[in-house]
N, C-alpha and C. Protein backbone atom coordinates (compact mmCIF):
# COMPACT_ATOMS: atom_id res chain seq x y z
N UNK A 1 39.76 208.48 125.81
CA UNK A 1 38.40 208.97 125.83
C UNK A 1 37.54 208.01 125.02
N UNK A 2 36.45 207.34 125.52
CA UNK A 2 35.19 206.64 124.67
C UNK A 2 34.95 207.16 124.52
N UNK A 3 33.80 206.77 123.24
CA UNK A 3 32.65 207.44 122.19
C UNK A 3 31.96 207.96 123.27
N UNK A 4 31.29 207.46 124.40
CA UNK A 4 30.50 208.48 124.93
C UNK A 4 30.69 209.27 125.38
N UNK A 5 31.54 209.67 125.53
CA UNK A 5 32.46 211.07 126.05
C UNK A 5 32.47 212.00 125.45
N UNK A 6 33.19 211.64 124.11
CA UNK A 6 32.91 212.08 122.81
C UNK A 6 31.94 212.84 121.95
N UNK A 7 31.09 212.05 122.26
CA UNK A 7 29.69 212.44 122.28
C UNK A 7 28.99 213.50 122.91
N UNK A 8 29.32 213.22 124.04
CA UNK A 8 28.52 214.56 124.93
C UNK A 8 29.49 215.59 124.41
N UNK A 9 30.67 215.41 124.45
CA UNK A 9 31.24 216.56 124.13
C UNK A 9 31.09 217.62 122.72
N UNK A 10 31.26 216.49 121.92
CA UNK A 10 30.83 216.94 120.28
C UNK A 10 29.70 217.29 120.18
N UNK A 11 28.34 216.89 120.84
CA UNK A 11 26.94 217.67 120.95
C UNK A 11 26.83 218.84 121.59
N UNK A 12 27.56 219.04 122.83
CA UNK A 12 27.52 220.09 123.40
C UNK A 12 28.39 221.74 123.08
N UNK A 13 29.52 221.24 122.35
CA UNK A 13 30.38 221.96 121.43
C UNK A 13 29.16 222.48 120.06
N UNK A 14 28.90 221.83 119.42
CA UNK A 14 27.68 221.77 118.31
C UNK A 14 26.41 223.09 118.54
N UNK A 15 26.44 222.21 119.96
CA UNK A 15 24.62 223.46 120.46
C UNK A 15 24.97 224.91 120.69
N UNK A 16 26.44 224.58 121.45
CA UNK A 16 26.66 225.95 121.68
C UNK A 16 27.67 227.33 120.83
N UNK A 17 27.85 226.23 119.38
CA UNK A 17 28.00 226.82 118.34
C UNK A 17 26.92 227.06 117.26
N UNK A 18 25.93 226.54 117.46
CA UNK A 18 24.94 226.87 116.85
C UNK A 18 24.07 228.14 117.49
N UNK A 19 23.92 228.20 118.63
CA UNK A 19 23.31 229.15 119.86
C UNK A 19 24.17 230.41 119.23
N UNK A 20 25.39 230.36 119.18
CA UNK A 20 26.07 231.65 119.03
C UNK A 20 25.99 232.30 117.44
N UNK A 21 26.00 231.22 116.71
CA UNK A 21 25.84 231.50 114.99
C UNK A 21 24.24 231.98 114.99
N UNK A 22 23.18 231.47 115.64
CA UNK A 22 21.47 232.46 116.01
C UNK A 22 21.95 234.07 116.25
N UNK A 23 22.39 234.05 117.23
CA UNK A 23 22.48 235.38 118.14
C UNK A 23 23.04 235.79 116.72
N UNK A 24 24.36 235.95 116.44
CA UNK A 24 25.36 236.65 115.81
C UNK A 24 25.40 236.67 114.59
N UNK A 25 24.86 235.98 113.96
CA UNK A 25 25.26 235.65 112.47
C UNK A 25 23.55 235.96 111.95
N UNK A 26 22.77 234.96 112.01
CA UNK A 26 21.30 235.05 111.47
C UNK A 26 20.59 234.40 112.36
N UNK A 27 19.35 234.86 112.50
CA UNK A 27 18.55 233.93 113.10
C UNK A 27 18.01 232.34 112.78
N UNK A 28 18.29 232.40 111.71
CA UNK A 28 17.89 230.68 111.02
C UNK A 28 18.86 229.48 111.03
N UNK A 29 20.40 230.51 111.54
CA UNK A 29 21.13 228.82 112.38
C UNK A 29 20.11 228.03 113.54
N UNK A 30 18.83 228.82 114.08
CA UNK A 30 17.79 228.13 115.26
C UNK A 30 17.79 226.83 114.27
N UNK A 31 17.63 226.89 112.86
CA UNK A 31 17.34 224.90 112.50
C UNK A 31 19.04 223.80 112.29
N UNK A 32 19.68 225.38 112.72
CA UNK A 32 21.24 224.33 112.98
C UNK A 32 20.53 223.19 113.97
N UNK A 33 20.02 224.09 115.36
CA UNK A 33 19.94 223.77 116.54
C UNK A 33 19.35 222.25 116.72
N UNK A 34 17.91 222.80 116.03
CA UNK A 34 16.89 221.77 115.76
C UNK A 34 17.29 220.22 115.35
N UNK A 35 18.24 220.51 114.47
CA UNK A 35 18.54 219.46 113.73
C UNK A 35 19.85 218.60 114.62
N UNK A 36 20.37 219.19 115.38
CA UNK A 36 21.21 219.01 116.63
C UNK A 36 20.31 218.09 117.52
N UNK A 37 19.36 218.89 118.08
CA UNK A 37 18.38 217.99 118.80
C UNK A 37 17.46 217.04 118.30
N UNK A 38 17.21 217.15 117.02
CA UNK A 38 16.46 215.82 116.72
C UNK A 38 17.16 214.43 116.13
N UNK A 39 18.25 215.06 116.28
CA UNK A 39 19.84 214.06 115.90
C UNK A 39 19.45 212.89 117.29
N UNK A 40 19.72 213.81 118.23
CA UNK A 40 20.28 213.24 119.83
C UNK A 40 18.95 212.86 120.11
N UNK A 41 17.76 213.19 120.02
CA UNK A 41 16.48 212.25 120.29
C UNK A 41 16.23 211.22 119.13
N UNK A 42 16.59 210.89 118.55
CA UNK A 42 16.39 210.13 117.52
C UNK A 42 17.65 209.12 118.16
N UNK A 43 18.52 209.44 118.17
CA UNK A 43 19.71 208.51 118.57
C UNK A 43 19.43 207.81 120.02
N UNK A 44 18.45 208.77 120.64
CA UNK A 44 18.30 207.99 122.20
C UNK A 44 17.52 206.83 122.15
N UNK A 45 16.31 207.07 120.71
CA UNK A 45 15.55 205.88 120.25
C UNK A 45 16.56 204.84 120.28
N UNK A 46 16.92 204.88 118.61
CA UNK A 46 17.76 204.05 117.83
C UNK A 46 19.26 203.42 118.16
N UNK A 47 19.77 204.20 119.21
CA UNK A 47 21.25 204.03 119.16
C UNK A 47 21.85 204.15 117.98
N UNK A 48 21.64 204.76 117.34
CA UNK A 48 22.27 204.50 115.73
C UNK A 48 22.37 206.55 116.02
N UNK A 49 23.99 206.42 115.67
CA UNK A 49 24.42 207.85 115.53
C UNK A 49 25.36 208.15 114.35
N UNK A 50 25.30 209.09 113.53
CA UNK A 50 26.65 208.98 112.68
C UNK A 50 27.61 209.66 112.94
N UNK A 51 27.69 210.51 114.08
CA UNK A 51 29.20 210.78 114.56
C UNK A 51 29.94 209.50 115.22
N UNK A 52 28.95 209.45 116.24
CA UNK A 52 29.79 207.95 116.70
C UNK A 52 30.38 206.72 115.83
N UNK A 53 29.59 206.46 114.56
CA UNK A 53 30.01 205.84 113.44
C UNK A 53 31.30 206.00 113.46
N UNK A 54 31.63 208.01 112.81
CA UNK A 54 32.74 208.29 112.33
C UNK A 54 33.96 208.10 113.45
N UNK A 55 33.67 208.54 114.80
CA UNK A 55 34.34 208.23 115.87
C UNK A 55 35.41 206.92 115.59
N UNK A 56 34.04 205.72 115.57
CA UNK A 56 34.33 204.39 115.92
C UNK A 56 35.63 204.38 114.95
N UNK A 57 35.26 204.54 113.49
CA UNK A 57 36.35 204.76 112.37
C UNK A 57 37.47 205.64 112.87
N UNK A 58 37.43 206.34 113.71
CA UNK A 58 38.83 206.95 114.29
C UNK A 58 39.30 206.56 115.12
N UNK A 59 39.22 205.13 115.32
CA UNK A 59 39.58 204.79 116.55
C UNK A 59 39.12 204.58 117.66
N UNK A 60 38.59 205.28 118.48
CA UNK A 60 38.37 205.91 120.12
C UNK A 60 37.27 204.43 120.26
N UNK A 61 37.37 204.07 121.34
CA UNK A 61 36.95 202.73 121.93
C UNK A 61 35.68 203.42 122.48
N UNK A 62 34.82 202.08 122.05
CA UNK A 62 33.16 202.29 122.73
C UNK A 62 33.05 202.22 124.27
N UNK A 63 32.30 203.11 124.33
CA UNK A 63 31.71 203.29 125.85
C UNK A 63 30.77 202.18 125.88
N UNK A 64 29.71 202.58 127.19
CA UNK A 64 28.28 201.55 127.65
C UNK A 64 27.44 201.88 126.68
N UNK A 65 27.66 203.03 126.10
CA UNK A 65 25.82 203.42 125.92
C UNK A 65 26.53 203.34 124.32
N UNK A 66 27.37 203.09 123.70
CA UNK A 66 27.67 202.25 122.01
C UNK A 66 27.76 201.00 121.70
N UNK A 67 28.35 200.30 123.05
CA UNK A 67 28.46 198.69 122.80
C UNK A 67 27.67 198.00 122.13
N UNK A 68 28.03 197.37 121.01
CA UNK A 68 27.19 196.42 120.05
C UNK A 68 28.00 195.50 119.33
């Protein structure tokens, strides 16, 4: 599996643990969410992510959209 795989997966795991910690837990995991999404728009700028960082450090080989 590449980082970008990875990626979608670990963001999408993330949102929809944050979505469920809103509903169930408190309403103010909503700035879990936020902070989820301004991660992944900020990263669409920059390419600069720090999971993928930590990824890279574990190993798992870069995809297209990490190559540098």
């Amino acid at each position: 599996m590449s980082i970008d795989r990875a990626m979608f997966r670990f963001a999408g795991v993330m949102v929809l643990i944050s979505v469920a910690l809103t509903q169930f837990v408190s309403p103010y995991f909503v700035w879990f969410t936020v902070f989820i999404g301004a991660n992944l728009l900020q990263s669409s700028f920059t390419g600069w992510c720090p999971a993928a960082k930590i990824m890279a450090k574990l190993g798992l080989p870069a995809g297209c959209a990490f190559e540098k």
